[in-house]
Protein backbone atom coordinates (compact mmCIF):
# COMPACT_ATOMS: atom_id res chain seq x y z
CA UNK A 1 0.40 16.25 8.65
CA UNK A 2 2.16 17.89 5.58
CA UNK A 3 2.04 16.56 2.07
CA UNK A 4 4.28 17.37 -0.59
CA UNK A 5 2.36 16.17 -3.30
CA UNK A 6 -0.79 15.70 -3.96
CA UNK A 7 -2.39 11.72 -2.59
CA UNK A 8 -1.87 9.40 -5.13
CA UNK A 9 -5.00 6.39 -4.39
CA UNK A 10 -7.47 4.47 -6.76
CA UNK A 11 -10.48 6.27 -7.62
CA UNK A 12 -12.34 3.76 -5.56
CA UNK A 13 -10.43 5.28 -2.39
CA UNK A 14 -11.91 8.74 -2.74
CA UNK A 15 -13.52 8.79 0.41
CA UNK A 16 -10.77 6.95 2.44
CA UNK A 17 -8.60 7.91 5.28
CA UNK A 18 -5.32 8.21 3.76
CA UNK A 19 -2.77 7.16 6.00
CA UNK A 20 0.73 7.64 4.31
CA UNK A 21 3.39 4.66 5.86
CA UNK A 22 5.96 5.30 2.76
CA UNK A 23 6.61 7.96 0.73
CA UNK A 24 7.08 7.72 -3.11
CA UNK A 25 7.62 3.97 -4.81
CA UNK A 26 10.50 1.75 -4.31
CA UNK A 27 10.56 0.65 -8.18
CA UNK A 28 10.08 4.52 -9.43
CA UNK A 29 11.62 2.85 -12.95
CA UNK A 30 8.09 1.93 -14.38
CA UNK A 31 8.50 4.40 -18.02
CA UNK A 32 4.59 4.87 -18.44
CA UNK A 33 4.35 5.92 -14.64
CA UNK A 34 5.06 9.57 -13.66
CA UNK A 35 3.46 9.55 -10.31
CA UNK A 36 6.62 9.71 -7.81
CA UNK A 37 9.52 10.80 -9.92
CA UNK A 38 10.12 13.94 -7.95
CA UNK A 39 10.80 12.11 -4.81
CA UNK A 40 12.93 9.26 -3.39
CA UNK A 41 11.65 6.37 -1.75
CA UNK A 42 11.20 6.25 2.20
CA UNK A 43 9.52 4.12 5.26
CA UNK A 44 7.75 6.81 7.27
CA UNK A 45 8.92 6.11 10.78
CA UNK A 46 6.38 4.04 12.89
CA UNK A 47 5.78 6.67 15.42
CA UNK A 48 5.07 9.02 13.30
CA UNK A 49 2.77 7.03 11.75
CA UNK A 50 0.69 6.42 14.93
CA UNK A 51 0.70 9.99 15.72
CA UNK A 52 -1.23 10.53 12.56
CA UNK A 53 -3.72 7.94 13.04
CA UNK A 54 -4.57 9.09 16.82
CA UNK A 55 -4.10 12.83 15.96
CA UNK A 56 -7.35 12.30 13.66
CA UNK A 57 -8.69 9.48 15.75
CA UNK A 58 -11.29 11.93 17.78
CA UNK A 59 -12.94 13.79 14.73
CA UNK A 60 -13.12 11.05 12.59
CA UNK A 61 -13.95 8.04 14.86
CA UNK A 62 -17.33 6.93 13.72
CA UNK A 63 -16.77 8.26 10.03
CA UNK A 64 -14.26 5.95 8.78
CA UNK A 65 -15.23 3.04 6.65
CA UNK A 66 -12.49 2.57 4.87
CA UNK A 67 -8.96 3.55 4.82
CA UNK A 68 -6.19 3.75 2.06
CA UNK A 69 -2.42 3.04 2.62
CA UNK A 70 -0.11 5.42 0.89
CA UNK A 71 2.08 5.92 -0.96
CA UNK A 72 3.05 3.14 -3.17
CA UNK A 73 4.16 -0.06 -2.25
CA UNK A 74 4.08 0.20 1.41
CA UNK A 75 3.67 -3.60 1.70
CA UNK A 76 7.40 -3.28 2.22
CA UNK A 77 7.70 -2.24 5.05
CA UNK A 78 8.12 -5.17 7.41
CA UNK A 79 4.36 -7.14 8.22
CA UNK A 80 5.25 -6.84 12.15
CA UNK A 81 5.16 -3.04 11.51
CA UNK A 82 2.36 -3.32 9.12
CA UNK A 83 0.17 -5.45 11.52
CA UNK A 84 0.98 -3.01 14.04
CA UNK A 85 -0.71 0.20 12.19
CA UNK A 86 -3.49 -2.45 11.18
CA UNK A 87 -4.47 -3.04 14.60
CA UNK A 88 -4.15 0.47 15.51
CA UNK A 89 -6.83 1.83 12.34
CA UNK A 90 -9.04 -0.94 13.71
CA UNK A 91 -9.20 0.22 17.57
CA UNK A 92 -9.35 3.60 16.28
CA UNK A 93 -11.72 3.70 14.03
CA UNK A 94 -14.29 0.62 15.06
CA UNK A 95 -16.74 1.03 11.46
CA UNK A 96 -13.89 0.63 8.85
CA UNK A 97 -14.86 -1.88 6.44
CA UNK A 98 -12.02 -2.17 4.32
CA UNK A 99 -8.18 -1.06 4.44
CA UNK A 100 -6.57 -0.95 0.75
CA UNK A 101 -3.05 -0.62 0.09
CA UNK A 102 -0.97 -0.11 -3.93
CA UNK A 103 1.14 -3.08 -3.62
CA UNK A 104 4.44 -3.87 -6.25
CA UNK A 105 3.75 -7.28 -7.66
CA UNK A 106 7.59 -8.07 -7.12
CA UNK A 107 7.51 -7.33 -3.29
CA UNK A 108 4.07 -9.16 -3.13
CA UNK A 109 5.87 -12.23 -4.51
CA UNK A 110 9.31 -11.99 -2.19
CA UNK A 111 6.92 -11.36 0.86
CA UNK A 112 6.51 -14.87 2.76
CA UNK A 113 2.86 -16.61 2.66
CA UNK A 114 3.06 -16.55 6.61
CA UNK A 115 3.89 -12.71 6.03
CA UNK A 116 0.98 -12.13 3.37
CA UNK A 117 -1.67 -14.17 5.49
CA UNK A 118 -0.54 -11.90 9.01
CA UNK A 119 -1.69 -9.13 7.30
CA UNK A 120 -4.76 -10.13 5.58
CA UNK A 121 -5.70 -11.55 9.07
CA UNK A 122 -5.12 -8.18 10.85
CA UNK A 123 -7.53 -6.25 8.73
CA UNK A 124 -5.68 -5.32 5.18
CA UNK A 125 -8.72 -6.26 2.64
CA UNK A 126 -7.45 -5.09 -0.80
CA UNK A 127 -4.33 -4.42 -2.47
CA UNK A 128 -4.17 -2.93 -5.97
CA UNK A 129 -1.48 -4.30 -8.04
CA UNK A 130 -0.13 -3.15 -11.65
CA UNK A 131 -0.41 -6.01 -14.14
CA UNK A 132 -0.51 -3.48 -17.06
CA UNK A 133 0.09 -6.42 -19.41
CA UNK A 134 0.64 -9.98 -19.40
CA UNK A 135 3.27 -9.73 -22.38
CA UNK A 136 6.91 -10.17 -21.22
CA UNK A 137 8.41 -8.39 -23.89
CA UNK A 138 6.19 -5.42 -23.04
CA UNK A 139 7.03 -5.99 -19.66
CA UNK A 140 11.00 -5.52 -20.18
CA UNK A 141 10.14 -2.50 -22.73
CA UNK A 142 7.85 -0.65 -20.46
CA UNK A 143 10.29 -1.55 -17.19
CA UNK A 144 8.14 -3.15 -14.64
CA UNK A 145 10.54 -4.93 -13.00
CA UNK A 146 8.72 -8.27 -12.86
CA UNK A 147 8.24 -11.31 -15.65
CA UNK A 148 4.54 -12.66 -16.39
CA UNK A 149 5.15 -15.63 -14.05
CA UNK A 150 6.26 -13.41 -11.13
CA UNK A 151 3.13 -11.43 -11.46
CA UNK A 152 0.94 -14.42 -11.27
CA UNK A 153 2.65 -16.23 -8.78
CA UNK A 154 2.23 -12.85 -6.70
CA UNK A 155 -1.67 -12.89 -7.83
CA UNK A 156 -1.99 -16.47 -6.20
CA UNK A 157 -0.07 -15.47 -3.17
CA UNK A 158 -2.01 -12.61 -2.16
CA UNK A 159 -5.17 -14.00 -2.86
């Protein structure tokens, strides 16, 4: 399983399973944020994605307790897909506890409540969101991409 770059994950993931569904961030315009400029935004194909999970599936089998979905934003891909590799981490690895993913608070609020509640029901516990700042102004200057209202009304969807 190759990396180009080093994981990007919350310090509260450091002893995670990093499973890597996209690569890079689909926004990449955020100015304070350096973290994927080098690379361009991709869905990892499924298979491949499974292949990971069972290639590490035998060493790590009653290890795992929690597990952190990488890189940024994968939330986008589509929740059928999503809820797919959910189920599989869960078979796989019967002791996880929690399953964290970065989430963009944009795609959290375009994402369907039927969509958002699919995958909170198939095992995704967490999602860490930017809200550096509440200010719309500071929003527009630091290009986030969303408005204050967007971001809450993504808050209260996901929760």
């Amino acid at each position: 399983m190759p990396y180009d770059i080093p994981p990007f994950r919350p310090p509260s993931e450091a002893e995670s399973l990093l499973v890597r569904v996209t690569r890079g961030c689909t926004w990449n315009k955020c100015t304070f944020c350096s973290m994927y400029k080098s690379m361009h935004f991709e869905r990892r194909p499924l298979d491949e994605i499974e292949n990971d999970i069972i290639s590490v599936r035998d060493c790590y089998r009653d290890m795992v307790r929690s597990v952190f979905i990488g890189d940024s934003n994968s939330p986008v891909i589509p929740a059928g897909d999503f809820v797919r590799i959910l189920h599989l981490l869960y078979e796989s690895f019967p002791r996880i506890e929690r399953v964290t993913s970065y989430a963009r608070l944009k795609t959290l609020e375009k994402k369907s409540p039927a969509d958002l509640k699919r995958l909170r029901t198939a095992g995704l516990t967490r999602l860490h969101a930017g809200l550096e700042t509440g200010d719309a102004e500071l929003l527009q200057k630091v290009n986030k991409g969303c408005t204050p209202r967007e971001a809450v009304t993504a808050g209260i969807k996901a929760g």
